[in-house]
C-alpha atoms as a PDB file:
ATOM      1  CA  UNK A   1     -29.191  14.559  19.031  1.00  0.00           C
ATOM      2  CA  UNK A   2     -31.589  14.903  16.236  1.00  0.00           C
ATOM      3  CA  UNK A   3     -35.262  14.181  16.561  1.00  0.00           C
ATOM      4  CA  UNK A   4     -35.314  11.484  14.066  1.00  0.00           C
ATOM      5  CA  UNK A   5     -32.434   9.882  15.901  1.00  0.00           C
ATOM      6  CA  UNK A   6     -33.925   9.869  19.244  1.00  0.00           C
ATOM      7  CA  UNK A   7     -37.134   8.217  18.083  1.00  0.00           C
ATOM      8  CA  UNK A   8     -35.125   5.845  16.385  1.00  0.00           C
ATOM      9  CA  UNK A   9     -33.438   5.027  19.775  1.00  0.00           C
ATOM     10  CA  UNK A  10     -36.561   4.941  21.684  1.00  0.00           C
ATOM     11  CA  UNK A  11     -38.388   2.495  19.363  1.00  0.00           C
ATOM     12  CA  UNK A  12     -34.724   0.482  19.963  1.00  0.00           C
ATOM     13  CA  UNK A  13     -35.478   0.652  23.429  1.00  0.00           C
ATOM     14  CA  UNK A  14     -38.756  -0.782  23.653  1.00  0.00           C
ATOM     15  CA  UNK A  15     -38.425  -3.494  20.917  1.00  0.00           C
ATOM     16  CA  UNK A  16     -35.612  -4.722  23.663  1.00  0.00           C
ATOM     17  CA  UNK A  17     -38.082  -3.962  26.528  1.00  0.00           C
ATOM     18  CA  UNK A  18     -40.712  -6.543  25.032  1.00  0.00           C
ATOM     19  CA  UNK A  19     -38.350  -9.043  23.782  1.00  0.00           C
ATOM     20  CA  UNK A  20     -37.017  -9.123  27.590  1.00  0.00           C
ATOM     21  CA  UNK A  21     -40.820  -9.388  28.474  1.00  0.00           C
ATOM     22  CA  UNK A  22     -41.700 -12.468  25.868  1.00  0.00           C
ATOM     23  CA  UNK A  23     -38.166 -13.849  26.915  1.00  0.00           C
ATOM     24  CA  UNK A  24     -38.998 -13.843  30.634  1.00  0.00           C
ATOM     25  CA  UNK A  25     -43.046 -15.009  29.980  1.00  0.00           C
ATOM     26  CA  UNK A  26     -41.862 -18.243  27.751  1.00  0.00           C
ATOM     27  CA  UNK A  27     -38.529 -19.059  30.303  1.00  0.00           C
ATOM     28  CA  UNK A  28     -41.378 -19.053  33.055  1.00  0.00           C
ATOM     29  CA  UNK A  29     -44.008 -21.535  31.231  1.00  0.00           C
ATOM     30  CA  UNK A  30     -40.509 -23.449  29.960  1.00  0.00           C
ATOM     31  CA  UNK A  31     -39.241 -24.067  33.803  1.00  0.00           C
ATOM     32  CA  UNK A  32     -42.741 -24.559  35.311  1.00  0.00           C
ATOM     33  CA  UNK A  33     -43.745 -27.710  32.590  1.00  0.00           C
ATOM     34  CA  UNK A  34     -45.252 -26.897  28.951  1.00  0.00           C
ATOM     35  CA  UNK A  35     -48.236 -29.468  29.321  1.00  0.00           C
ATOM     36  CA  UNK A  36     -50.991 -29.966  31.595  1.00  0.00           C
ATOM     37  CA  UNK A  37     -51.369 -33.964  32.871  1.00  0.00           C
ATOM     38  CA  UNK A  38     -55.176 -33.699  33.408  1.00  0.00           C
ATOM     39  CA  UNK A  39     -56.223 -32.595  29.449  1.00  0.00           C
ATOM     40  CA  UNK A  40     -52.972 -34.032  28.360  1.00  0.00           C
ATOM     41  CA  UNK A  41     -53.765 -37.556  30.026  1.00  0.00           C
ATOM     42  CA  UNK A  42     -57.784 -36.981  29.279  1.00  0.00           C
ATOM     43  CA  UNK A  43     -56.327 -37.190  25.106  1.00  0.00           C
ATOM     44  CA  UNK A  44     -54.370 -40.280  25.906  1.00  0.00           C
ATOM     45  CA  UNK A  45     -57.327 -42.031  27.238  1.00  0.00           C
ATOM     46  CA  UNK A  46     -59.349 -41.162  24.488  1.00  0.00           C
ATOM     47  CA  UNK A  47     -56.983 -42.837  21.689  1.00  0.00           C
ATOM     48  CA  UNK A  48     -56.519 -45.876  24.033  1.00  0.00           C
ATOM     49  CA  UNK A  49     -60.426 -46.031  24.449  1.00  0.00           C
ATOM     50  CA  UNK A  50     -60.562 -46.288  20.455  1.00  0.00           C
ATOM     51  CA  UNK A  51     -58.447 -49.535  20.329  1.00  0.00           C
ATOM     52  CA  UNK A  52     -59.359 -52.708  20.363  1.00  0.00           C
ATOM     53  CA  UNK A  53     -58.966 -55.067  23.116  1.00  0.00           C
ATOM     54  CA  UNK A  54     -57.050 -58.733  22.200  1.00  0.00           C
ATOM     55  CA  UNK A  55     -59.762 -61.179  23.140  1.00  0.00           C
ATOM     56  CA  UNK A  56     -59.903 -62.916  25.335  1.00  0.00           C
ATOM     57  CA  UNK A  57     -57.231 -60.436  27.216  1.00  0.00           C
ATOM     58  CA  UNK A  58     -58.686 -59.158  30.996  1.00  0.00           C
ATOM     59  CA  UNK A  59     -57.313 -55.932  32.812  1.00  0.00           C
ATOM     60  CA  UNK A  60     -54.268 -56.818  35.256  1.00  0.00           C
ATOM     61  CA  UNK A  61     -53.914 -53.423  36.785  1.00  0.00           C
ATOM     62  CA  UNK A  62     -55.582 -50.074  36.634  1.00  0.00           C
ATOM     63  CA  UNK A  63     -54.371 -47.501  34.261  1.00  0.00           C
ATOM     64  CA  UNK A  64     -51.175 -44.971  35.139  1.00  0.00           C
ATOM     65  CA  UNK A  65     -49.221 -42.239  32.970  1.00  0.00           C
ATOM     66  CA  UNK A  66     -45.679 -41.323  33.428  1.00  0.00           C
ATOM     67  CA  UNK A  67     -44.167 -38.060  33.038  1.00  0.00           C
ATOM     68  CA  UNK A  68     -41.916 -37.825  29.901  1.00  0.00           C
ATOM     69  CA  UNK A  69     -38.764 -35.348  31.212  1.00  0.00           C
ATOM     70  CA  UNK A  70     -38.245 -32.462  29.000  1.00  0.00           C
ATOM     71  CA  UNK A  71     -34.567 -33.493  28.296  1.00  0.00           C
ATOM     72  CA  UNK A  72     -33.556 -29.525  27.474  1.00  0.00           C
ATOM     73  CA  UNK A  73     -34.614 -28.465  30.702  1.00  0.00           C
ATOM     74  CA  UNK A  74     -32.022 -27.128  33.141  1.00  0.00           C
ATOM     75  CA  UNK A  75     -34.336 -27.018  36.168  1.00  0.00           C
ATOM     76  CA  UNK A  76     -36.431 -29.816  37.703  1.00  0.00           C
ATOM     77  CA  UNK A  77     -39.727 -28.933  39.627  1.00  0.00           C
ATOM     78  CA  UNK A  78     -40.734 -30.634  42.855  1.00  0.00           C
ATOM     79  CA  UNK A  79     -42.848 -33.478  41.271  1.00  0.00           C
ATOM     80  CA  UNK A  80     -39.712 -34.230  38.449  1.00  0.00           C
ATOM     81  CA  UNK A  81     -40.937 -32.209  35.533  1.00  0.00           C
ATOM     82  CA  UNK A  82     -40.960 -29.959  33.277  1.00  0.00           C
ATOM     83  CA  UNK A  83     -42.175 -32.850  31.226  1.00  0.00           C
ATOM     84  CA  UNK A  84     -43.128 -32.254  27.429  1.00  0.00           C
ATOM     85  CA  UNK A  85     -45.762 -34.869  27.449  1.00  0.00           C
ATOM     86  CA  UNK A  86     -47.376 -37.885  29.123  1.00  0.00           C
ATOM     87  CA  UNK A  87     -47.548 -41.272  28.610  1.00  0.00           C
ATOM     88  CA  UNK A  88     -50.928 -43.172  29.768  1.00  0.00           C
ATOM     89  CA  UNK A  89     -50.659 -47.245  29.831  1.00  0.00           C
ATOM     90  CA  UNK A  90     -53.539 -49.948  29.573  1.00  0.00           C
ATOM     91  CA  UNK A  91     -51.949 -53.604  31.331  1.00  0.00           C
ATOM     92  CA  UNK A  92     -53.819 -56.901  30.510  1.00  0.00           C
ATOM     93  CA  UNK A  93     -53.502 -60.301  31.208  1.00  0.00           C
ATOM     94  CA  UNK A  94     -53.476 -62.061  27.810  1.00  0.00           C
ATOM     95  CA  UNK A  95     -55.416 -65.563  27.579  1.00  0.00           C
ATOM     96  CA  UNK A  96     -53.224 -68.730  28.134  1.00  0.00           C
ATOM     97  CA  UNK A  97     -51.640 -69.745  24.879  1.00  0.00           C
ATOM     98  CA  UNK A  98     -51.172 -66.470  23.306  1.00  0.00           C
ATOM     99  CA  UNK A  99     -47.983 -66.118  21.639  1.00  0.00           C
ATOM    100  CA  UNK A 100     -46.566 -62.224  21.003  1.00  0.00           C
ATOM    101  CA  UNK A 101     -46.480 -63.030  17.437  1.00  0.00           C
ATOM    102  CA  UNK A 102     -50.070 -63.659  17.169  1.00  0.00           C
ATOM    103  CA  UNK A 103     -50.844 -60.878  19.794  1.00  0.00           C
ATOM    104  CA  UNK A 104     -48.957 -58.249  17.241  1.00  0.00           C
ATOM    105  CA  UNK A 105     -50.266 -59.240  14.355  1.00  0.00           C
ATOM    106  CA  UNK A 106     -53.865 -58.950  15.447  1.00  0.00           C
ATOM    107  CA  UNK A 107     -53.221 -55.118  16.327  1.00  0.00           C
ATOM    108  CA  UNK A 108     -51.399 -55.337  12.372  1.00  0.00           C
ATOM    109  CA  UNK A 109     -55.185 -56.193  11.357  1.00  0.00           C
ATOM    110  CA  UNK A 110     -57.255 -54.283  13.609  1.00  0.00           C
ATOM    111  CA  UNK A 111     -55.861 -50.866  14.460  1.00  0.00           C
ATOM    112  CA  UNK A 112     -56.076 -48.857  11.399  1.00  0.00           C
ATOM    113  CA  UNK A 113     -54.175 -45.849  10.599  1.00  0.00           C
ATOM    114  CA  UNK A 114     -51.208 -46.374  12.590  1.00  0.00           C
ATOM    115  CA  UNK A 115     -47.803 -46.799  10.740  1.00  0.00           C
ATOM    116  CA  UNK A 116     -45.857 -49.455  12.209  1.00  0.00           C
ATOM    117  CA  UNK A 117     -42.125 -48.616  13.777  1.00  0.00           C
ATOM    118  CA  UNK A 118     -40.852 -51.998  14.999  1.00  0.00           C
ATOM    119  CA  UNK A 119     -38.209 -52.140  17.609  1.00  0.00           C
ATOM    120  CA  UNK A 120     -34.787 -53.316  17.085  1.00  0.00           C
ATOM    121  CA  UNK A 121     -34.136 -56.421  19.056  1.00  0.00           C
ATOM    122  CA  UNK A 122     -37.531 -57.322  19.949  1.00  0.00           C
ATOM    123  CA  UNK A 123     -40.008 -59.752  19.167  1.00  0.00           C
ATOM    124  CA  UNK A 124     -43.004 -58.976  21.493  1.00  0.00           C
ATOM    125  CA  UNK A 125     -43.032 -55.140  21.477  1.00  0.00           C
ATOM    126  CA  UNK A 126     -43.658 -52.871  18.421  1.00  0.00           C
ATOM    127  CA  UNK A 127     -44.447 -49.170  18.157  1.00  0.00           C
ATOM    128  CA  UNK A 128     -46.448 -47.291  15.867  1.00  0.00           C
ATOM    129  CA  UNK A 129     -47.201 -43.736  15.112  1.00  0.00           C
ATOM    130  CA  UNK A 130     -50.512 -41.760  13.339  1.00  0.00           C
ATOM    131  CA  UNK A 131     -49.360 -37.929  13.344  1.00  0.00           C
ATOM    132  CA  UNK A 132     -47.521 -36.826  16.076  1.00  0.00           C
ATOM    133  CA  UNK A 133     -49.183 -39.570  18.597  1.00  0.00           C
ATOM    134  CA  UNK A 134     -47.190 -42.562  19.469  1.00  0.00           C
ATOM    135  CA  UNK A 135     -48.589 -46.195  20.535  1.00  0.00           C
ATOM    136  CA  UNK A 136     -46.251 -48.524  21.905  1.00  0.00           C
ATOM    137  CA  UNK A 137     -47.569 -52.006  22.385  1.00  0.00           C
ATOM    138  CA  UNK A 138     -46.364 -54.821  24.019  1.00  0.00           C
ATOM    139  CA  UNK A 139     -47.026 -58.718  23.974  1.00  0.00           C
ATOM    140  CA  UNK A 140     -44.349 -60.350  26.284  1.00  0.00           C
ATOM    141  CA  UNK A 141     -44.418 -62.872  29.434  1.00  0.00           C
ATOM    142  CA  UNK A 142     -48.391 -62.950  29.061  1.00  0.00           C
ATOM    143  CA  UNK A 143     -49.428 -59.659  29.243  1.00  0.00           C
ATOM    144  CA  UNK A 144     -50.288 -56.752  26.983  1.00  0.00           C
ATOM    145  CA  UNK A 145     -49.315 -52.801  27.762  1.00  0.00           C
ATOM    146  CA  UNK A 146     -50.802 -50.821  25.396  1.00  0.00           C
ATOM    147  CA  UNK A 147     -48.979 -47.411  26.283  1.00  0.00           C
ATOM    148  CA  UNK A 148     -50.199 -43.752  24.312  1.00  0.00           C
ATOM    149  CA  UNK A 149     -49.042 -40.079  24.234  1.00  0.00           C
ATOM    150  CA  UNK A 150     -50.691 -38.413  22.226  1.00  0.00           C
ATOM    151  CA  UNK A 151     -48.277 -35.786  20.939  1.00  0.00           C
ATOM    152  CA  UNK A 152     -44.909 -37.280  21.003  1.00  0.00           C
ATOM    153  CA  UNK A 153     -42.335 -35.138  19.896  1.00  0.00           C
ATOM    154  CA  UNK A 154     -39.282 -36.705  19.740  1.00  0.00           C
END
């Protein structure tokens, strides 16, 4: 074998050797869950702590966020993941009287930014989205979730 052709085959070789490397390194991060709750969850809160409050509205529970299931993965870790993002929910008890319609409409006036995606079938819950975050809000039976990720990626 010539010289040229046996570097040729070595280079071959270890091109293969680090794409098994890079292949193995992102299949690990992939199984174990891309994001990280904490920061991810840390983000959430800070876009929720930017909205405004309905008046008149008083916290019914204290916040929580739910994993959102990677749904490529083929594995599931112990606590349900990998999850490609978290969603972080404000609930509050909305002030006797106030209907979803007028609810909504004050988060039309008041919120901004945010381009409104209303859902199909509903007339107390809308969504709306400002770059890759996502805000879904909801008006119905008296109270008022006002649920954030971030980085949605669907």
């Amino acid at each position: 074998m010539s010289e040229r052709r046996t570097t040729a085959y070595l280079v071959g070789i270890g091109f293969l050797f680090l794409l098994l490397i890079l292949a193995a390194s992102l299949g690990r991060s992939y199984l174990s869950g891309a994001v990280e709750k904490d920061s991810w969850t840390k983000r959430n809160e800070r876009v929720l702590s930017a909205l405004p409050i309905y008046p008149g509205a008083t916290k019914a529970r204290a916040p929580y966020s739910t994993g959102e299931r990677d749904p490529y993965a083929k594995t599931t870790t112990a606590n349900g993941g990998p999850y490609w993002g978290y969603w972080t929910t404000h609930t509050y008890t909305l002030p006797l009287g106030a209907r979803p319609d007028l609810v909504l409409g004050y988060y039309a006036e008041h919120i901004g930014k945010w381009i409104l995606e209303p859902v199909l079938g509903s007339t107390c819950e809308v969504k709306y989205r400002r770059g890759l975050a996502m805000l879904k809000l909801g008006a119905c039976d008296g109270s008022l979730t006002l649920s954030v990720n971030y980085e949605e990626s669907d």
